[in-house]
Protein backbone atom coordinates (compact mmCIF):
# COMPACT_ATOMS: atom_id res chain seq x y z
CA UNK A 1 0.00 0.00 0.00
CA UNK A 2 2.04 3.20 -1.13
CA UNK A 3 1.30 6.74 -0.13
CA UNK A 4 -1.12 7.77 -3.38
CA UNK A 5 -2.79 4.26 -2.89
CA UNK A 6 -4.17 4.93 0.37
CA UNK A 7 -7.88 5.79 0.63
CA UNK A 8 -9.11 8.96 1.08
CA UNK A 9 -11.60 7.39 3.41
CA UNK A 10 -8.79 6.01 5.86
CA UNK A 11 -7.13 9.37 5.64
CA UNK A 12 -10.56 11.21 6.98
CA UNK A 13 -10.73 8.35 10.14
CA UNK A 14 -6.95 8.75 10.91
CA UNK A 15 -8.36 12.30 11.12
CA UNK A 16 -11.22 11.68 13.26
CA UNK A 17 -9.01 9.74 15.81
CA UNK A 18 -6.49 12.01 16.19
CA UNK A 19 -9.59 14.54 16.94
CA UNK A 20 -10.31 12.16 19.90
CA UNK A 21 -6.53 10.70 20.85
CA UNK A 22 -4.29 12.95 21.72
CA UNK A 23 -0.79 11.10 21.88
CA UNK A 24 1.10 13.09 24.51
CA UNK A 25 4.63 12.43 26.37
CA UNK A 26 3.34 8.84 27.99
CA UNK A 27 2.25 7.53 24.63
CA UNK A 28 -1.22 6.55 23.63
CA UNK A 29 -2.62 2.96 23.02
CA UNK A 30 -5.05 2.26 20.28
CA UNK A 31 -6.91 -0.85 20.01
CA UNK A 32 -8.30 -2.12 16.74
CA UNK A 33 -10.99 -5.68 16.47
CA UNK A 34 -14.09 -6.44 14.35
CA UNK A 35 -16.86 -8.55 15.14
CA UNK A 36 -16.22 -11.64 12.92
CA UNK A 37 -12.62 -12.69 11.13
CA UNK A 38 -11.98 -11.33 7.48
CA UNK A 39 -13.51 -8.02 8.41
CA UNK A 40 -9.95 -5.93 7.54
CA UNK A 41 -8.71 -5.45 10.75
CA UNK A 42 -4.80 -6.23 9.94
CA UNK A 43 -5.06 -4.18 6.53
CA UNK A 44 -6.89 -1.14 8.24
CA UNK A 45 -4.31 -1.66 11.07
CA UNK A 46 -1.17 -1.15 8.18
CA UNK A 47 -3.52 1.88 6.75
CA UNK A 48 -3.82 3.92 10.02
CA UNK A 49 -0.04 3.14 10.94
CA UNK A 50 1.14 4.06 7.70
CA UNK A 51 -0.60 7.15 7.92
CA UNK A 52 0.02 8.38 11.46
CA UNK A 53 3.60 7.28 11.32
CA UNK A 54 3.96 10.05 8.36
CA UNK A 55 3.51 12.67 12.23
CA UNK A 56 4.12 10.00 14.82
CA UNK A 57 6.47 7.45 15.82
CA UNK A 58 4.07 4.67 15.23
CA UNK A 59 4.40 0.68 16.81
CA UNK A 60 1.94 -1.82 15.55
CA UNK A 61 1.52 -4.91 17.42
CA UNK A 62 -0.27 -8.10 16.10
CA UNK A 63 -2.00 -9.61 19.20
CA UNK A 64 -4.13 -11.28 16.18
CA UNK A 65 -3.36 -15.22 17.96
CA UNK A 66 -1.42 -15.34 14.28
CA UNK A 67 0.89 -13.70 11.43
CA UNK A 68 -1.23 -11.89 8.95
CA UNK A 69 0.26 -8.56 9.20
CA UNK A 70 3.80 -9.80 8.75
CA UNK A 71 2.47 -11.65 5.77
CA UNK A 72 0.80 -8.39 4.28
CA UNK A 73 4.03 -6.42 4.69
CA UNK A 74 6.49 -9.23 3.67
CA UNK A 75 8.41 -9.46 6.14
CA UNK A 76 10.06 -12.92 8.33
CA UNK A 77 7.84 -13.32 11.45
CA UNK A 78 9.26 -12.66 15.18
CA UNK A 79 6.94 -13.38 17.42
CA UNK A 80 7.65 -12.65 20.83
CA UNK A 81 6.84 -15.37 23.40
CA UNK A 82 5.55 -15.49 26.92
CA UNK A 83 9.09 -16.67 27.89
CA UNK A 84 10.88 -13.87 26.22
CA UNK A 85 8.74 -11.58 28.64
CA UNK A 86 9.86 -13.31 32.23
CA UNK A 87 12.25 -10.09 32.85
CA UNK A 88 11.32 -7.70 30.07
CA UNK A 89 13.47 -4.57 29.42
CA UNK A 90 13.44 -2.67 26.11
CA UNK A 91 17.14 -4.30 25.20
CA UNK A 92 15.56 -7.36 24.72
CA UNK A 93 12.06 -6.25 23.29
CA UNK A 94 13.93 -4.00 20.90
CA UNK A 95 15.49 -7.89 19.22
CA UNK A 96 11.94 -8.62 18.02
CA UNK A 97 10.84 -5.43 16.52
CA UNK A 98 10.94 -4.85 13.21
CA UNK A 99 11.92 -2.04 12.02
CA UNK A 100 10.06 -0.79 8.65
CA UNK A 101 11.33 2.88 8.02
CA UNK A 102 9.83 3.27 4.64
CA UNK A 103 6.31 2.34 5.84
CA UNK A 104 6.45 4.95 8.79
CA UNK A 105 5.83 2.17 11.61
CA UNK A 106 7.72 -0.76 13.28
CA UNK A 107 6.04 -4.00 13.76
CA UNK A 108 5.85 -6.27 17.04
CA UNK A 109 4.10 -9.45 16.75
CA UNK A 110 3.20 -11.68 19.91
CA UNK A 111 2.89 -15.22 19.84
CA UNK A 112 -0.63 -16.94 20.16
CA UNK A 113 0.61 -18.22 23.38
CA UNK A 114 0.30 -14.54 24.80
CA UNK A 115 -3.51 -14.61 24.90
CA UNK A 116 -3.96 -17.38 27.23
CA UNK A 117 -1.11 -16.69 29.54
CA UNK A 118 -2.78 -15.87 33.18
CA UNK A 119 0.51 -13.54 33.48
CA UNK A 120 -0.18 -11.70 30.50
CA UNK A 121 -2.06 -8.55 32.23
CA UNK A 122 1.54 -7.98 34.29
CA UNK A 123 3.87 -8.74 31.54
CA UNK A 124 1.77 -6.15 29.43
CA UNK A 125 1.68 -3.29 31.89
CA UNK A 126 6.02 -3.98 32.28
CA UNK A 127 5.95 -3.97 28.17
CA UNK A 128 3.67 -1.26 27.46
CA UNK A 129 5.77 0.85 30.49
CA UNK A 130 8.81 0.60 27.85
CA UNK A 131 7.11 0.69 24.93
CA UNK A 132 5.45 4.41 25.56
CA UNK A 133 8.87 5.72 26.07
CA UNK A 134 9.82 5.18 22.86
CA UNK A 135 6.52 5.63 20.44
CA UNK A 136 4.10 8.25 20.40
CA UNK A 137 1.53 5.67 19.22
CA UNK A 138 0.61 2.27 20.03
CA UNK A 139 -1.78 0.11 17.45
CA UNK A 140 -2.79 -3.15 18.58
CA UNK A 141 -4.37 -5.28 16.32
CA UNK A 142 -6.64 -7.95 18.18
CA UNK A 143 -8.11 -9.66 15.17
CA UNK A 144 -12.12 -10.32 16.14
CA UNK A 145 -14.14 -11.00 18.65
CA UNK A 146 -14.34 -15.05 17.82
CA UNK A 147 -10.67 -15.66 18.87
CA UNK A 148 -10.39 -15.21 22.72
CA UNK A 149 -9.70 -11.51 24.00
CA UNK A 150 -7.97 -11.30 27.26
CA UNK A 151 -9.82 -9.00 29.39
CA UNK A 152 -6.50 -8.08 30.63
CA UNK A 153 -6.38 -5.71 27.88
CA UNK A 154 -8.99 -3.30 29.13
CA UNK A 155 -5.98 -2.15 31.67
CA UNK A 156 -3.52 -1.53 28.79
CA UNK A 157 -5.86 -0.14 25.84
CA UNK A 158 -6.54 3.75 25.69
CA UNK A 159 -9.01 3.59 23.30
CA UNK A 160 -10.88 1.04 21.12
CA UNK A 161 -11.90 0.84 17.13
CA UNK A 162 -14.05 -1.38 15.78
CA UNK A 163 -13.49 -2.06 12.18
CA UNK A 164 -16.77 -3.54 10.37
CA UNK A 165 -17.65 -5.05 7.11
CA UNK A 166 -20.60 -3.93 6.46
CA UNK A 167 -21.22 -6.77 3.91
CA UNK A 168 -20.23 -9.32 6.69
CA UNK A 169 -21.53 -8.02 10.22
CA UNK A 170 -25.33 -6.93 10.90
CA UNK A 171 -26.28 -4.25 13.39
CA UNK A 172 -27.38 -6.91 15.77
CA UNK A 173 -24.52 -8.30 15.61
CA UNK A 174 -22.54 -5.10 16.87
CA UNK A 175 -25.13 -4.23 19.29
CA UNK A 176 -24.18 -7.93 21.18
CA UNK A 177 -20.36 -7.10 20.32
CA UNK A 178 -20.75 -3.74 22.36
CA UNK A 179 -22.30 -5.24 25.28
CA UNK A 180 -19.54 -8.06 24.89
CA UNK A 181 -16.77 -5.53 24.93
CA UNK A 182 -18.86 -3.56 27.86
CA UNK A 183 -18.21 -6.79 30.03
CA UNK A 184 -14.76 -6.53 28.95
CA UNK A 185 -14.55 -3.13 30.08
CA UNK A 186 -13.02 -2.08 26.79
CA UNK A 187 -15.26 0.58 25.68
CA UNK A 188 -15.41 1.54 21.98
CA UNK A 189 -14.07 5.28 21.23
CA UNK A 190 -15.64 4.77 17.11
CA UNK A 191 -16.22 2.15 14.74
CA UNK A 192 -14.26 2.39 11.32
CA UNK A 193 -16.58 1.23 8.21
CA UNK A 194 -14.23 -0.92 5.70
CA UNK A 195 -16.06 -1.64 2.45
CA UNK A 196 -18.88 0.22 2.78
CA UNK A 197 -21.57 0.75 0.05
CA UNK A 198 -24.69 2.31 1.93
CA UNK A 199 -25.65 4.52 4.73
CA UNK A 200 -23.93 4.37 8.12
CA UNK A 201 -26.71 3.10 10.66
CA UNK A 202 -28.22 5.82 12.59
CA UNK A 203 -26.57 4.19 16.02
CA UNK A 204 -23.12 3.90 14.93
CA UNK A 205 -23.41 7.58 13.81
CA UNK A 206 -24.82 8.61 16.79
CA UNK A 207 -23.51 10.59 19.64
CA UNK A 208 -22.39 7.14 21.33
CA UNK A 209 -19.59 6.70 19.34
């Protein structure tokens, strides 16, 4: 996805956000999930970083549970392990970050193993504590709601995106996802429409979101 191929659309949300997010000297953390898999969660991910890295130093993190963001962006997967996080400090983080310069964000994938680890919510809050230092901007792609979301997350996550497929998801569907992500106490800052092709329903446009 180079610069000129880049929707205008996904310009105009990276707008929006930044009108709610304000990244300031402790970093920000910005969650992104859909409803149901194959909604365009990693490739909206690569948009928005690719765009707010042009401003921002910019880390996207695939907590997905598996690689498609490395695969988008060709590049060798590095996923970081439980293990690797026993005494986390930023010398060691820093080994499995990649570093992609020319598309204005660095990538940090964790292993599937991450989601189901009862330590995670600690080893998180030690990670994220290193990671703010060095990015203005945290994305974390968590893939949707059918692979298992840690509610550890609602500790760590500043504010959440859904990203829907209009084609794919029905509004009763993301009236139960909002009430599932209530009980998860990760509540949803705005909802990103990929593929759309008619009118945005009156309650996602609403002054709820």
């Amino acid at each position: 996805m180079s610069r000129s191929t880049i929707p205008l659309s996904l310009r105009r949300a990276c707008r929006d956000i930044l009108a709610t997010v304000q990244p300031g000297p402790d970093g920000v953390v910005l969650g992104l999930m859909s409803t149901l898999p194959h909604e365009g969660v990693s490739t909206i991910s690569i948009g928005l970083a690719r765009i707010l890295g042009e401003a921002l130093r910019v880390l996207l993190i695939d907590a997905s549970a598996g690689l498609p963001v490395a695969e988008l962006i060709k590049v060798e997967p590095r996923p970081l392990k439980v293990a690797e996080l026993l005494h986390p400090h930023y010398v060691n983080v820093r080994d499995w970050i990649t570093s992609a310069p020319e598309r204005n964000f660095d990538l940090l994938m964790l292993h599937p193993d991450q989601l189901s680890a009862p330590s995670w919510e600690n080893h998180w809050a030690a990670l994220k504590d290193l990671l703010v230092q060095r990015y203005d901007l945290i994305l974390i792609d968590l893939g949707s709601l059918q692979k298992q979301l840690s509610p550890s997350w609602s500790g760590g996550i500043d504010h959440m995106y859904v990203v829907v497929d209009m084609s794919l998801t029905t509004v009763d569907a993301l009236v139960r996802s909002r009430k599932e992500l209530d009980v998860l106490r990760l509540p949803v800052s705005g909802v990103i429409l990929n593929r759309r092709t008619f009118s945005t329903p009156a309650f996602l446009a609403g002054d709820r979101l």
